[in-house]
Protein backbone atom coordinates (compact mmCIF):
# COMPACT_ATOMS: atom_id res chain seq x y z
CA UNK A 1 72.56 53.21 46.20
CA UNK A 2 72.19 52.98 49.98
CA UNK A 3 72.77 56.18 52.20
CA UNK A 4 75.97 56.96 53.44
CA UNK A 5 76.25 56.79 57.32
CA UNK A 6 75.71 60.65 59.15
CA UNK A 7 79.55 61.74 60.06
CA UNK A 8 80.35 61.14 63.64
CA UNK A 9 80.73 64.74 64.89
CA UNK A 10 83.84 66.89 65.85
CA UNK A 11 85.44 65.54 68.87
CA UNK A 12 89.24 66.15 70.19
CA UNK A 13 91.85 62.96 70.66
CA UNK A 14 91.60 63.38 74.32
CA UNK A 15 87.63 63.03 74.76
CA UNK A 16 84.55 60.78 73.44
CA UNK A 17 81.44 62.31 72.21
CA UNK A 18 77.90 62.21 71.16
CA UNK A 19 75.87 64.95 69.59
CA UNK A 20 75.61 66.79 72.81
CA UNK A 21 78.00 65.30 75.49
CA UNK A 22 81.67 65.06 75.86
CA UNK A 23 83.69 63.35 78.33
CA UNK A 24 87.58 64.29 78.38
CA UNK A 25 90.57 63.11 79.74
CA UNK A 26 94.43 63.96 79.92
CA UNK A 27 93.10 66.98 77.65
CA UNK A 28 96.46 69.62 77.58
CA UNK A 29 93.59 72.36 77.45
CA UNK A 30 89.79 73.02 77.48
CA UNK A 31 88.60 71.23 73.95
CA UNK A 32 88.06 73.78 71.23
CA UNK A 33 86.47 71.35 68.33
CA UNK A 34 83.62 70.11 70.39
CA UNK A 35 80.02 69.51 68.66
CA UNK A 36 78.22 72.72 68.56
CA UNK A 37 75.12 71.11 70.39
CA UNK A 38 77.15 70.34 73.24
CA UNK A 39 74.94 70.46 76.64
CA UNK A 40 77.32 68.09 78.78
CA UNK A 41 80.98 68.05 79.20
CA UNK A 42 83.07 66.15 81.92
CA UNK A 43 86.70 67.04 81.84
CA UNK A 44 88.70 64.80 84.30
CA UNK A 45 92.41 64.55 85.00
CA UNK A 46 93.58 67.38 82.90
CA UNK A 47 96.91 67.85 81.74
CA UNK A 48 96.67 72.19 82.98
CA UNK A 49 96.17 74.03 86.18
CA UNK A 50 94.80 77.19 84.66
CA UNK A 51 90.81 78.05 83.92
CA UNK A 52 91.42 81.33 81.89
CA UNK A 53 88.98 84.31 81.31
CA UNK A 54 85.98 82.93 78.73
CA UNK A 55 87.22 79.65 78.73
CA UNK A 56 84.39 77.83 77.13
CA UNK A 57 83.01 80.99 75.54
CA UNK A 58 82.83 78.74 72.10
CA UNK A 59 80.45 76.46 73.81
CA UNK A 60 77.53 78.67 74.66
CA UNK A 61 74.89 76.17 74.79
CA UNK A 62 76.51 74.57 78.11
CA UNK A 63 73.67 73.31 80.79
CA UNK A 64 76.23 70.99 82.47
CA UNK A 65 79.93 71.16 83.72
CA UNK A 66 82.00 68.97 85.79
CA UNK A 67 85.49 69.70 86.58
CA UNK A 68 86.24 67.15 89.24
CA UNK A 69 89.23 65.51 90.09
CA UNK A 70 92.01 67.76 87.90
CA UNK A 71 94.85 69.68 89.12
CA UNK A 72 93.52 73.39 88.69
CA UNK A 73 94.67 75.98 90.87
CA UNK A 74 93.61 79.02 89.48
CA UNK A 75 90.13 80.35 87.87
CA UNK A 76 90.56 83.77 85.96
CA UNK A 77 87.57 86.20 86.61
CA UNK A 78 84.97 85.87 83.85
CA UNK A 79 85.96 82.43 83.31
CA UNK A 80 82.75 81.21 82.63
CA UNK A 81 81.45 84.16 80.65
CA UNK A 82 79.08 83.18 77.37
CA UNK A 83 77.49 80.19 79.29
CA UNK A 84 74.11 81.91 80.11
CA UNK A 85 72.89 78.54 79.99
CA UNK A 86 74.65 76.68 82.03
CA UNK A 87 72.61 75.40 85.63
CA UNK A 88 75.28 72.55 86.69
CA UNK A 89 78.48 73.30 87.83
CA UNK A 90 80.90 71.10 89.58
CA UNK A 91 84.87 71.88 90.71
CA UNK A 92 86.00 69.07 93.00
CA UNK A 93 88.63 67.48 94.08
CA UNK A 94 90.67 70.15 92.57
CA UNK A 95 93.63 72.86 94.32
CA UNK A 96 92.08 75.75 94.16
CA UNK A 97 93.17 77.98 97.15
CA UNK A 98 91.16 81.35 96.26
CA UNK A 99 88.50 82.56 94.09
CA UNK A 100 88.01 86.13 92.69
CA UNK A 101 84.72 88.03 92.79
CA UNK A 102 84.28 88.09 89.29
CA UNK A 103 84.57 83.91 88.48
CA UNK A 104 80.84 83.45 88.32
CA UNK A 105 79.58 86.21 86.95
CA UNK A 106 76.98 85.76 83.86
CA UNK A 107 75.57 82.60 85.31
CA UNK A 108 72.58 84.08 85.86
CA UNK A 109 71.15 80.07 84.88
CA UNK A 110 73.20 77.98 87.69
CA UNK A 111 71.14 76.12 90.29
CA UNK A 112 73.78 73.55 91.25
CA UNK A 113 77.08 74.59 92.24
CA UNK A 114 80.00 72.60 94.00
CA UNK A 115 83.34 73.69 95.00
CA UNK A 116 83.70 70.58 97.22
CA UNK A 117 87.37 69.58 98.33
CA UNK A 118 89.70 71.53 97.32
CA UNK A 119 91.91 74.23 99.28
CA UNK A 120 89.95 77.27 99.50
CA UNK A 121 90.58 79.18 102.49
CA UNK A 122 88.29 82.23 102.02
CA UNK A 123 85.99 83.48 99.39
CA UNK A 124 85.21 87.10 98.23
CA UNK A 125 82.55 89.10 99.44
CA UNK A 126 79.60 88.66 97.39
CA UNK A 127 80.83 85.63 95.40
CA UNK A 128 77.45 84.04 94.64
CA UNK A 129 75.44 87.51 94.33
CA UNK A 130 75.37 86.67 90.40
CA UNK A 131 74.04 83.15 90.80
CA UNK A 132 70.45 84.80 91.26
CA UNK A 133 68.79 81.26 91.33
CA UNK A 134 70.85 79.57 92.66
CA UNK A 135 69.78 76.54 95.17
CA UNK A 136 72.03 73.72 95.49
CA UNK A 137 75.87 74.72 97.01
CA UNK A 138 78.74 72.43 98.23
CA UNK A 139 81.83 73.81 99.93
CA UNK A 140 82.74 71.27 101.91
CA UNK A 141 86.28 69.99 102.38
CA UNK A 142 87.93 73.07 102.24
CA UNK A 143 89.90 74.85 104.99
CA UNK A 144 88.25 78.13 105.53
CA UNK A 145 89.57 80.52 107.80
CA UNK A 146 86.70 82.07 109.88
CA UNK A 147 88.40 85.96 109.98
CA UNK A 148 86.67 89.25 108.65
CA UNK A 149 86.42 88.19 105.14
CA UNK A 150 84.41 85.14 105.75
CA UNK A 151 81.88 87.38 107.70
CA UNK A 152 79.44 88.07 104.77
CA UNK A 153 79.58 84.61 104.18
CA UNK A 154 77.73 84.04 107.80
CA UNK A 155 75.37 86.97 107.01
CA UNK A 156 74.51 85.34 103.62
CA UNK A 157 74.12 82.01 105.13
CA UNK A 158 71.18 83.78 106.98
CA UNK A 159 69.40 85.09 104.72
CA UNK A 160 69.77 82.84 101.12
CA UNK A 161 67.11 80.23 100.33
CA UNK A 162 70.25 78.15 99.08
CA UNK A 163 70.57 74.76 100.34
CA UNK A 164 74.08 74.53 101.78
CA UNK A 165 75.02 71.45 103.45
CA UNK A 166 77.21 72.20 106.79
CA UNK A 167 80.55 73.66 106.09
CA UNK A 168 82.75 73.47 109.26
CA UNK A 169 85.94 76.60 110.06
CA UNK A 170 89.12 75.05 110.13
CA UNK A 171 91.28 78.74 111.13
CA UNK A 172 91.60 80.32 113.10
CA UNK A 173 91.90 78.02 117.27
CA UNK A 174 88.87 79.57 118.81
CA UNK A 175 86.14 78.78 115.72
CA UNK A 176 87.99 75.43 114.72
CA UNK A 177 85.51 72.53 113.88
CA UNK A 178 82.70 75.33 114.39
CA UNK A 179 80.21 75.50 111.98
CA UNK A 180 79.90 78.71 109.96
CA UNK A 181 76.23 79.13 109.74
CA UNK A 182 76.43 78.79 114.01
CA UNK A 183 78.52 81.63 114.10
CA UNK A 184 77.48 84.94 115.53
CA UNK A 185 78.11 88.03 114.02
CA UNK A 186 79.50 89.68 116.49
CA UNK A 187 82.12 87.24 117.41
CA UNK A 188 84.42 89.39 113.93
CA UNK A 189 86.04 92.40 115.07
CA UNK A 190 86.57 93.81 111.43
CA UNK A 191 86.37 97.48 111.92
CA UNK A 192 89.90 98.69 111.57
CA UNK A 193 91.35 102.04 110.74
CA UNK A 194 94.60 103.34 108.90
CA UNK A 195 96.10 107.03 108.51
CA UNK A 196 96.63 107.87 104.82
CA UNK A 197 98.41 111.32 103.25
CA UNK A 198 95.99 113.42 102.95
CA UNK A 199 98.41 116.84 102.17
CA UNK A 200 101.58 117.87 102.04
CA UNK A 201 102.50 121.32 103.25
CA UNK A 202 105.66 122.37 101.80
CA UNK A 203 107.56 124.15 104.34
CA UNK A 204 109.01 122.85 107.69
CA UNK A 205 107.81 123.27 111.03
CA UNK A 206 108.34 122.66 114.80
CA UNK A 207 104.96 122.82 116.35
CA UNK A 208 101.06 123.13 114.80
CA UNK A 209 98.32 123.91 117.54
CA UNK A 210 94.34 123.90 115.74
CA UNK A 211 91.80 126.20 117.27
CA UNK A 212 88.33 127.54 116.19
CA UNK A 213 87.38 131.36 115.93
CA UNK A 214 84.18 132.74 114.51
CA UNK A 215 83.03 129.41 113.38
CA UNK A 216 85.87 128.38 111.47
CA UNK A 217 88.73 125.71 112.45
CA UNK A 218 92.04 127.39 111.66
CA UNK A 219 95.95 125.73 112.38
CA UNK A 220 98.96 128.04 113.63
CA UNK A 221 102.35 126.92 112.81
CA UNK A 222 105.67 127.99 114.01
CA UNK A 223 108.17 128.00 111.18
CA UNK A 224 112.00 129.38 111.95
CA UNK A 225 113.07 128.63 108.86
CA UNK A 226 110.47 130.93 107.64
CA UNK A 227 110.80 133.46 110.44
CA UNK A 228 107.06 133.08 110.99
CA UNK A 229 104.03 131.93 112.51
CA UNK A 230 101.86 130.83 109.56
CA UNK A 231 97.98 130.81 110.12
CA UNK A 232 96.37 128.18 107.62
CA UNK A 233 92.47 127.87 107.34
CA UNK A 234 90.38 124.90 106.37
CA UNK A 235 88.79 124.89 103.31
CA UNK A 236 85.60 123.08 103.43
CA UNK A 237 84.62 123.05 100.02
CA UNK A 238 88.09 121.63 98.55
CA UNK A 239 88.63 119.73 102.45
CA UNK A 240 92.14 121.03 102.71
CA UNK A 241 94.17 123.80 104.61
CA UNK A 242 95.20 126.86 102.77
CA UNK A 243 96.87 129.64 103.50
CA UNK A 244 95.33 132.50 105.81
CA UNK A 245 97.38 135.18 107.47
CA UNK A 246 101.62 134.73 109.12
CA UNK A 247 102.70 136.71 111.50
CA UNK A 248 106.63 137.63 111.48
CA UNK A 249 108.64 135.41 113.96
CA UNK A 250 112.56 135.26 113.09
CA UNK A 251 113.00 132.43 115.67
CA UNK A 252 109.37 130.84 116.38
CA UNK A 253 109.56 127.72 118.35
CA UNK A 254 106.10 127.57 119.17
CA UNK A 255 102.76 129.69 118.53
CA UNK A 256 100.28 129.25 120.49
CA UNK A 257 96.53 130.48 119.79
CA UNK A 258 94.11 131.37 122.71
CA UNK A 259 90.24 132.34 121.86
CA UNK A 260 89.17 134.13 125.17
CA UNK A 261 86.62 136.41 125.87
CA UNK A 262 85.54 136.47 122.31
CA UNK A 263 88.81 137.68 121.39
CA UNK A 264 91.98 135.74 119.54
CA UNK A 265 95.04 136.00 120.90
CA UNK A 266 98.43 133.98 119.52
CA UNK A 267 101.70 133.89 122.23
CA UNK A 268 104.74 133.79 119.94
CA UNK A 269 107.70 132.26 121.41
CA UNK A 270 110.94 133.02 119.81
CA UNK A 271 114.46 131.63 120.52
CA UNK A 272 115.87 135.07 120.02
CA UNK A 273 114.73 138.23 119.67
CA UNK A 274 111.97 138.15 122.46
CA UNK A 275 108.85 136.54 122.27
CA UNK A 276 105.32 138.70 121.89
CA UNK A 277 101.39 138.76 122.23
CA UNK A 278 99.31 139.56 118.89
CA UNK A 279 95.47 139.74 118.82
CA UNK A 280 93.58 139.49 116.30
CA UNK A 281 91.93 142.96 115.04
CA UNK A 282 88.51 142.32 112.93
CA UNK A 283 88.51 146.14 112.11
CA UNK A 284 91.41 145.84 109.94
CA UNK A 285 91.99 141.74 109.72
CA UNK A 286 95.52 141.49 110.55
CA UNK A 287 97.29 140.17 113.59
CA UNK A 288 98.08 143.28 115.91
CA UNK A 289 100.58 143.19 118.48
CA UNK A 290 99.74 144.22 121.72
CA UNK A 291 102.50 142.68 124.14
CA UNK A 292 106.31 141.60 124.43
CA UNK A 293 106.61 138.73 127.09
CA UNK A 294 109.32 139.63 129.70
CA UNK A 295 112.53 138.48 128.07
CA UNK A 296 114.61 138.54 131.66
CA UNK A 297 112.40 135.22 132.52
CA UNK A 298 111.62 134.07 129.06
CA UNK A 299 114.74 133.46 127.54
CA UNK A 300 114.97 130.04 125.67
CA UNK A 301 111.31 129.07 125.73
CA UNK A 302 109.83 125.37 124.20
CA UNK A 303 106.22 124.69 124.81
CA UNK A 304 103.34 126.50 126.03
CA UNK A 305 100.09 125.66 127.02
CA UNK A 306 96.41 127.43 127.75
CA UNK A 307 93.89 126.43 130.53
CA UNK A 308 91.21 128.15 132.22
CA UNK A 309 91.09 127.55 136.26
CA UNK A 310 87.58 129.20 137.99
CA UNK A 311 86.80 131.25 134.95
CA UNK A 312 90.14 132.46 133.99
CA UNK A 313 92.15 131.83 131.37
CA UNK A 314 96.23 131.14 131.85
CA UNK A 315 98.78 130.71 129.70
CA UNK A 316 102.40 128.89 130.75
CA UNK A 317 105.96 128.77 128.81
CA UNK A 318 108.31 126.36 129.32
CA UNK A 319 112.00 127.91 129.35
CA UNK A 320 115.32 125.50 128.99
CA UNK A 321 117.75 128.13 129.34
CA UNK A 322 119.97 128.07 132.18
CA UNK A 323 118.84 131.32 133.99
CA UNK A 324 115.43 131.95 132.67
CA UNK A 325 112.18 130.68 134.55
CA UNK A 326 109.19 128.58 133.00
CA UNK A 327 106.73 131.06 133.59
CA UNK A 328 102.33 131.54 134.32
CA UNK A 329 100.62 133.94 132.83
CA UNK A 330 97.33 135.73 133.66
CA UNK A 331 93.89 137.28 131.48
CA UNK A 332 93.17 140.55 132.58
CA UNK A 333 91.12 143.52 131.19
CA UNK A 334 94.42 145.12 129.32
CA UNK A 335 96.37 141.62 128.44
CA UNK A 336 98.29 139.19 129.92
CA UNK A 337 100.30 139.64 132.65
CA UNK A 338 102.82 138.17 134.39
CA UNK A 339 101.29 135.91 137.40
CA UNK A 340 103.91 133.35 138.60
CA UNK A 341 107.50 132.17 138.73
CA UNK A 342 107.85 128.36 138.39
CA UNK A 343 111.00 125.95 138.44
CA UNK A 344 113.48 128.85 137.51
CA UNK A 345 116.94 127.58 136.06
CA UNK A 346 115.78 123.88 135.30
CA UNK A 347 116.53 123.87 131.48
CA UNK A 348 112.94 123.04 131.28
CA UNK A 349 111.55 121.24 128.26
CA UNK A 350 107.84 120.88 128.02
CA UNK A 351 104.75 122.16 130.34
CA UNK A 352 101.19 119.93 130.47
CA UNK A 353 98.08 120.70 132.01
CA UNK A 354 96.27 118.22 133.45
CA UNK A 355 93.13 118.00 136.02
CA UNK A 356 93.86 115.09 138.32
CA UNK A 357 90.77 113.97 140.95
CA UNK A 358 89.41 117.26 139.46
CA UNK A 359 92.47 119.62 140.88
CA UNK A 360 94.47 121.26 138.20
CA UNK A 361 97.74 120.89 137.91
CA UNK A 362 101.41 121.07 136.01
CA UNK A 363 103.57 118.82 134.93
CA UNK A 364 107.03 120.31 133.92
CA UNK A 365 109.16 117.99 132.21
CA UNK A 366 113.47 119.19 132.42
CA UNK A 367 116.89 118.14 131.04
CA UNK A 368 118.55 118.20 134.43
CA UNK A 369 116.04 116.56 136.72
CA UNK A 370 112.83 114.19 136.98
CA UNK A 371 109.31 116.16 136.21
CA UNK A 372 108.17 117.71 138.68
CA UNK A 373 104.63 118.38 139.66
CA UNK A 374 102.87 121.56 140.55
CA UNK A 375 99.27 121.70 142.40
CA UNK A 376 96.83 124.50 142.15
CA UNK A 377 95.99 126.11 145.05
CA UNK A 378 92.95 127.65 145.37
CA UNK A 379 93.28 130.11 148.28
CA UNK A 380 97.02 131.23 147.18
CA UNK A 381 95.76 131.42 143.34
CA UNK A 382 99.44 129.88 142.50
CA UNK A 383 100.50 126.50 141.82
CA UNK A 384 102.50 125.20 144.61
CA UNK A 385 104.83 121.90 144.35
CA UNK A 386 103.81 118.51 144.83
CA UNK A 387 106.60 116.02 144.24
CA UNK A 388 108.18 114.31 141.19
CA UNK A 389 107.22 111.88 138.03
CA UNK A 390 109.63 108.70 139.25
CA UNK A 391 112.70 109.16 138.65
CA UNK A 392 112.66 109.93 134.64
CA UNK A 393 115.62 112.26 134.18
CA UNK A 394 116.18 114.16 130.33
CA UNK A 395 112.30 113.74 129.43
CA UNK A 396 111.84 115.86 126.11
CA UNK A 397 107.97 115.69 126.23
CA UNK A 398 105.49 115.24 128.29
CA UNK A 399 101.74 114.79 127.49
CA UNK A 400 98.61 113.25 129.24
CA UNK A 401 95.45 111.11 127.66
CA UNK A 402 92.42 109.30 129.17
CA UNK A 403 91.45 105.64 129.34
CA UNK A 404 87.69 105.60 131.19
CA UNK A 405 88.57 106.53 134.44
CA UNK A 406 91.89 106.77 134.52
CA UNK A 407 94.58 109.14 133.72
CA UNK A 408 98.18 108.72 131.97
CA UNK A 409 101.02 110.62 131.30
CA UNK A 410 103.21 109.78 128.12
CA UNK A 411 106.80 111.20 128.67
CA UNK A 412 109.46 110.63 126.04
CA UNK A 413 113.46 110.61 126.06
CA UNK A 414 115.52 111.02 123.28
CA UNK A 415 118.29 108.97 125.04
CA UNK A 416 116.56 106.14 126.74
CA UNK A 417 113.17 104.31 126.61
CA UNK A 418 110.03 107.01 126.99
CA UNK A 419 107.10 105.79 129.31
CA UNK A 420 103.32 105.61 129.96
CA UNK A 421 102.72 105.98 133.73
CA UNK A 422 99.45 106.05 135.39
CA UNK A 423 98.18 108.57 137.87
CA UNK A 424 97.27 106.21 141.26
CA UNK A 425 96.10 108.54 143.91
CA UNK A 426 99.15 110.62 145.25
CA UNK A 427 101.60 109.62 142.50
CA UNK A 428 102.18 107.99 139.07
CA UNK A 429 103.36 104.01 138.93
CA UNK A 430 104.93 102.74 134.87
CA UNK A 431 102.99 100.74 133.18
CA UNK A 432 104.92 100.27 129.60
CA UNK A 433 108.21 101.68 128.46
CA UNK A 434 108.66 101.67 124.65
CA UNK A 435 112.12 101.64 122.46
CA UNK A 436 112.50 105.64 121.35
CA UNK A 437 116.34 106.51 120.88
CA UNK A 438 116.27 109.81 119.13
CA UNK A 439 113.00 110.58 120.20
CA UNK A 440 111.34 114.43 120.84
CA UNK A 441 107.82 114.10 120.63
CA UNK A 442 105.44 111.28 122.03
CA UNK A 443 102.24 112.72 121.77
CA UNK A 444 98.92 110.56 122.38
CA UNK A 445 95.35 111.64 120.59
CA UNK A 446 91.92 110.27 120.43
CA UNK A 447 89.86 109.55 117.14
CA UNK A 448 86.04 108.76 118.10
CA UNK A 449 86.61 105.81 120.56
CA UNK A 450 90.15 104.63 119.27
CA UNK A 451 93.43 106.40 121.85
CA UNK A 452 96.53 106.43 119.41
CA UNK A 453 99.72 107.61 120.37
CA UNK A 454 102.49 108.79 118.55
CA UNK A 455 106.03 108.06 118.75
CA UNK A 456 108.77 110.21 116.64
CA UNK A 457 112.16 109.34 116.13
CA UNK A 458 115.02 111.63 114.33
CA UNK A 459 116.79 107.87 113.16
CA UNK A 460 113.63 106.12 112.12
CA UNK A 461 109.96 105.93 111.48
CA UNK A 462 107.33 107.20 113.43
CA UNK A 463 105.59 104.01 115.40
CA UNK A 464 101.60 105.09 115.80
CA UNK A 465 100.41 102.53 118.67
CA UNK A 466 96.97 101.85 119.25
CA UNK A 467 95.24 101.37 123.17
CA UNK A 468 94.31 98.26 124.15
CA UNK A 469 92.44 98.47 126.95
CA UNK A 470 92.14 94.91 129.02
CA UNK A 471 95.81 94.97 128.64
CA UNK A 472 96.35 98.50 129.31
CA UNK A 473 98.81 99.24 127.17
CA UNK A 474 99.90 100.42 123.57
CA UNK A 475 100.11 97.91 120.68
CA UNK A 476 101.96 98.33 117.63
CA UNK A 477 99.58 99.79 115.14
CA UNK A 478 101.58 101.44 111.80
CA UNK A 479 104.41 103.01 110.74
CA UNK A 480 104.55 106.68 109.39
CA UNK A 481 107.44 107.91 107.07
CA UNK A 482 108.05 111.68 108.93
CA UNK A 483 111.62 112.82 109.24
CA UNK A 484 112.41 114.68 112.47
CA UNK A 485 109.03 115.19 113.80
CA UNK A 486 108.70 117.56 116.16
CA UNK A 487 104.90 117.24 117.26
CA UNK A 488 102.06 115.56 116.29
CA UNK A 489 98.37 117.03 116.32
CA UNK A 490 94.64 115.55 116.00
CA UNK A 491 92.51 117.71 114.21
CA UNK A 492 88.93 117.05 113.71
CA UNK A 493 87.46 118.60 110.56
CA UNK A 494 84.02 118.20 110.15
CA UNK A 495 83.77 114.50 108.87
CA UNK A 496 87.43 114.26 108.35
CA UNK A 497 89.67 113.40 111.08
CA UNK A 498 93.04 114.75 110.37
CA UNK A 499 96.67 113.85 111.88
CA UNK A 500 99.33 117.24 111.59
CA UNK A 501 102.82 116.02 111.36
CA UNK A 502 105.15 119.38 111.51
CA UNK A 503 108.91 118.30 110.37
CA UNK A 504 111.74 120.24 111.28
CA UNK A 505 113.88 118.76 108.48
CA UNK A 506 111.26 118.21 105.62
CA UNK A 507 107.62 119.15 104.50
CA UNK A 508 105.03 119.42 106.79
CA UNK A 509 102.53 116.04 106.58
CA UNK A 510 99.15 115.90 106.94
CA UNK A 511 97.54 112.37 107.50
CA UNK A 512 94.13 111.69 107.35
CA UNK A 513 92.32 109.07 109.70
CA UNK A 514 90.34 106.50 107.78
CA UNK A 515 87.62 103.57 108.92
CA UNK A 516 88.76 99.89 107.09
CA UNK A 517 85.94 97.47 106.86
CA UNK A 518 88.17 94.44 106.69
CA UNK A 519 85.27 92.02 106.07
C-alpha cells in the first residue's frame, strides 16, 4: 500500500498557508489555528480596527509581520508581547492616530520597523527604547505635530544608529514641511509649571504674612473667627506647616511680623478692641506684649506693611474708618512709636511700599478717592505727597512687582476692572485692565524667573496669570478653586515653592508650585 499524502496543515477560511507562512485576508480577527511553525504572516484588508494586548501571543515563533493596508486604529500596549523573535514589522497604510509607550515592548529581536502612512500625529517619549537593535525605521506619511512631545524624538534622531529616512512636521505653521531631524532643540519651549494642593489648613483667614527668625521660616495668620493670630511653623522633615504658638486677637484683620534688631516683633491689628505690639520673649517662649497702638488714629485698620529707610525699620497701617488716620510708625530703643500722620479720614484700604528710581515711597490705596502717593524725604524724615495713581477711584488693593527694569503697580476694584500700571518717570501710565467684579485681593509674586499674579473674586474662581514679557502683560495661566480670598502669599520653603491662599469664608489653601516637563 502506497503512503498516504502528509495533511495540509491548520489554516483559517480567510488565509492560505504553507508550513511556515500565512497570508490573510477579510480575516474578522487575528487567525488563532495557524501552523505552529509559522515565521511569516501577511494580514491585509481585515475585517477589525483593534490590535489587542498579546495579540499573536500563540504564535511565538514570528520573524515576520506585515499589517499593511487594513483599517486599524488602535494598538493596545503589549500588543506584540511573546514574539521575542520577531525582526520584521510592518503597519502601513493603516489609521492609526497614536501609539502608547508600551506597544513595542519585548521586541528586543526587531531590526525593521515601519509605521509608514497612517495618521499618527505624535509618538510617546521613548517609544523605540525597547527595540535595542533596531536599524531600519519608516514614519513617513504621517502628520506629526512638531510640539513638546515630539522633542525626544529630535534628540533621539541625534543620537540612534537607526536608519530613518526623512520624516517632514506637518503642525504646527512655523515648522510645517520642516524636517524633524533639522530641528533645533531649542526652538520647544516645554518647561511649564502648574500650582497643585499641597495642604489644607482648616480654619479661615484674612491675611498670612511668612517671615524667618532664628533660622526657621514661620507664617502668621490673622483669624477673627478664631479671635487670633495663629503662628504656624514649617516642618521640614514632614514639608508641611504645623502649628506653633497664637496670640489672642478677638478682631484680627491683619498680623504682621517684623524681625528687627535680632528681635521678633508681630503688630496686631484688630477691628475692635484696639490693636497691640507683642515680641517675642526666648526666656519664656511666648509672645509678650509690650505695646497698644494709639486707638484715637487707629481705628478701623486693613493692611500694614514693614520697610527699613537709612537703617531704620518702619512700620505703616492703613485705616478705612471715617475719622481715624493711616498711620507711620518708628523703631526705637523702647518700641515703636508713633512717627507720622498720613491721609487722615480717607477710608483708606491698603498701604505698599515701594522704592521708585531708588526713593522710597507709599502708595495708599482709598474708597473715596484715587491712590495717592507719598515721597520720602530725606531731610524732613517724613513722607511728603506727591500726586495721584490716575484716576482709579474704590481700589481695594494695591501691590507692586518687577519686570527687569521696570516697575508696576497691580491695583484691584471690587466694582470695576483692576489694573497694571507702569511707573514712567514722574507718574504711572495703564498698561492692561483685567475683568475682576467682586474682587479684594490682586496680589502679584515671583517663582524663580516666572512673575504670576493673582486675581480673587468673591463670585468666581481665582484667575493666576502668568507675565509675558515682549508683550508686557499678563496671560491667562490657571484657575484656582478659593472662595473669598482675601490675600495671596509666595512662600519659598527650601526646595518647595509654596502659594498661601487665606479664605475668609472656607479653609485656608495651600498650593504648591510645580515644574511640568511637557516634552
Amino acid at each position: 500500500e502506497g503512503r498516504r499524502p502528509p495533511r495540509p496543515p491548520p489554516c483559517p477560511p480567510s488565509c492560505s498557508c504553507t508550513r511556515d507562512t500565512a497570508f490573510c485576508v477579510d480575516s474578522k480577527a487575528v487567525p488563532k489555528n495557524l501552523p505552529p511553525e509559522v515565521i511569516s504572516l501577511t494580514m491585509v484588508n481585515a475585517a477589525f480596527t483593534e490590535i489587542r494586548e498579546a495579540a499573536f501571543a500563540h504564535i511565538p515563533s514570528l520573524q515576520f509581520l506585515l499589517l499593511n493596508s487594513n483599517k486599524f486604529t488602535l494598538i493596545g500596549d503589549n500588543a506584540f508581547a511573546g514574539l521575542s523573535h520577531l525582526q520584521y514589522l510592518f503597519i502601513e497604510n493603516n489609521d492609526i492616530q497614536a501609539l502608547s509607550k508600551a506597544t513595542f515592548r519585548g521586541l528586543k529581536s526587531l531590526t525593521h520597523l515601519s509605521l509608514a502612512n497612517n495618521n499618527l500625529q505624535t509618538l510617546p517619549r521613548d517609544l523605540f527604547k525597547p527595540l535595542d537593535i533596531l536599524s531600519d525605521l519608516d514614519l513617513r506619511g504621517n502628520t506629526l505635530a512638531c510640539d513638546c512631545k515630539i522633542k525626544w524624538l529630535v534628540e533621539w534622531l541625534e543620537s540612534t544608529n537607526t536608519t530613518v529616512p526623512a520624516v517632514f512636521c506637518s503642525s504646527p505653521g512655523q515648522f510645517e514641511g520642516q524636517r524633524i531631524r533639522d530641528l533645533a532643540l531649542g526652538d520647544f519651549q516645554c518647561i511649564t509649571t502648574d500650582f497643585v494642593m499641597h495642604q489644607v489648613l482648616p480654619f479661615q483667614a484674612v491675611s498670612a504674612e511668612p517671615f524667618t527668625y532664628a533660622s526657621d521660616l514661620y507664617v502668621a495668620l490673622a483669624q477673627p473667627s478664631a479671635s487670633s493670630c495663629s503662628i504656624l511653623k514649617w516642618d521640614y522633615v514632614e514639608r508641611k506647616l504645623r502649628d506653633f504658638d497664637r496670640i489672642p486677637a478677638h478682631s484680627a484683620v491683619h498680623c504682621k511680623p517684623i524681625v528687627a534688631q535680632e528681635q521678633l516683633y508681630v503688630v496686631v491689628a484688630q477691628l475692635f478692641g484696639g490693636s497691640y505690639i507683642y515680641r517675642w520673649d526666648t526666656a519664656v517662649d511666648k509672645f509678650i506684649k509690650i505695646q497698644d497702638i494709639d486707638s484715637q488714629k487707629i481705628r478701623k485698620p486693613n493692611d500694614i506693611e514693614a520697610f527699613q529707610i537709612e537703617g531704620d525699620w518702619y512700620f505703616v497701617i492703613a485705616d478705612s474708618s471715617k475719622a481715624g488716620s493711616t498711620s507711620l510708625y518708628r523703631l526705637n530703643q523702647n518700641g515703636f512709636y508713633s512717627h507720622q500722620a498720613l491721609h487722615a479720614w480717607h477710608r483708606d484700604t491698603d498701604v505698599e511700599y515701594v522704592e521708585n528710581d531708588g526713593k522710597p515711597r507709599l502708595i495708599i490705596s482709598s474708597s473715596s478717592q484715587a491712590p495717592v502717593i507719598y515721597q520720602w524725604s530725606r531731610a524732613q524724615k517724613q513722607f511728603v505727597p506727591q500726586g495721584e495713581v490716575g484716576e482709579m477711584l474704590d481700589v481695594q488693593m494695591v501691590k507692586h512687582f518687577r519686570a527687569k527694569r521696570d516697575q508696576f503697580l497691580c491695583l484691584s476694584r471690587y466694582i470695576g476692572d483692576s489694573k497694571v500700571v507702569r511707573w514712567e518717570g514722574q507718574r504711572f501710565v495703564e498698561v492692561q485692565t483685567l475683568p475682576s467684579r467682586g474682587s479684594m485681593v490682586m496680589q502679584p509674586f515671583a517663582v524663580g524667573q516666572r512673575q504670576y499674579l493673582a486675581l480673587g473674586s468673591d463670585f468666581s474662581f481665582t484667575h493666576v496669570y502668568l507675565w509675558e514679557e515682549e508683550k508686557q502683560k499678563f496671560a491667562k495661566f490657571q484657575e484656582l478653586s478659593v472662595q473669598a480670598p482675601r490675600a495671596f502669599r509666595a512662600v519659598p520653603a527650601a526646595d518647595v515653592q509654596l502659594l498661601l491662599a487665606p479664605s475668609f469664608k472656607a479653609n485656608t489653601l495651600v498650593y504648591r508650585h510645580v515644574v511640568v516637563d511637557l516634552s
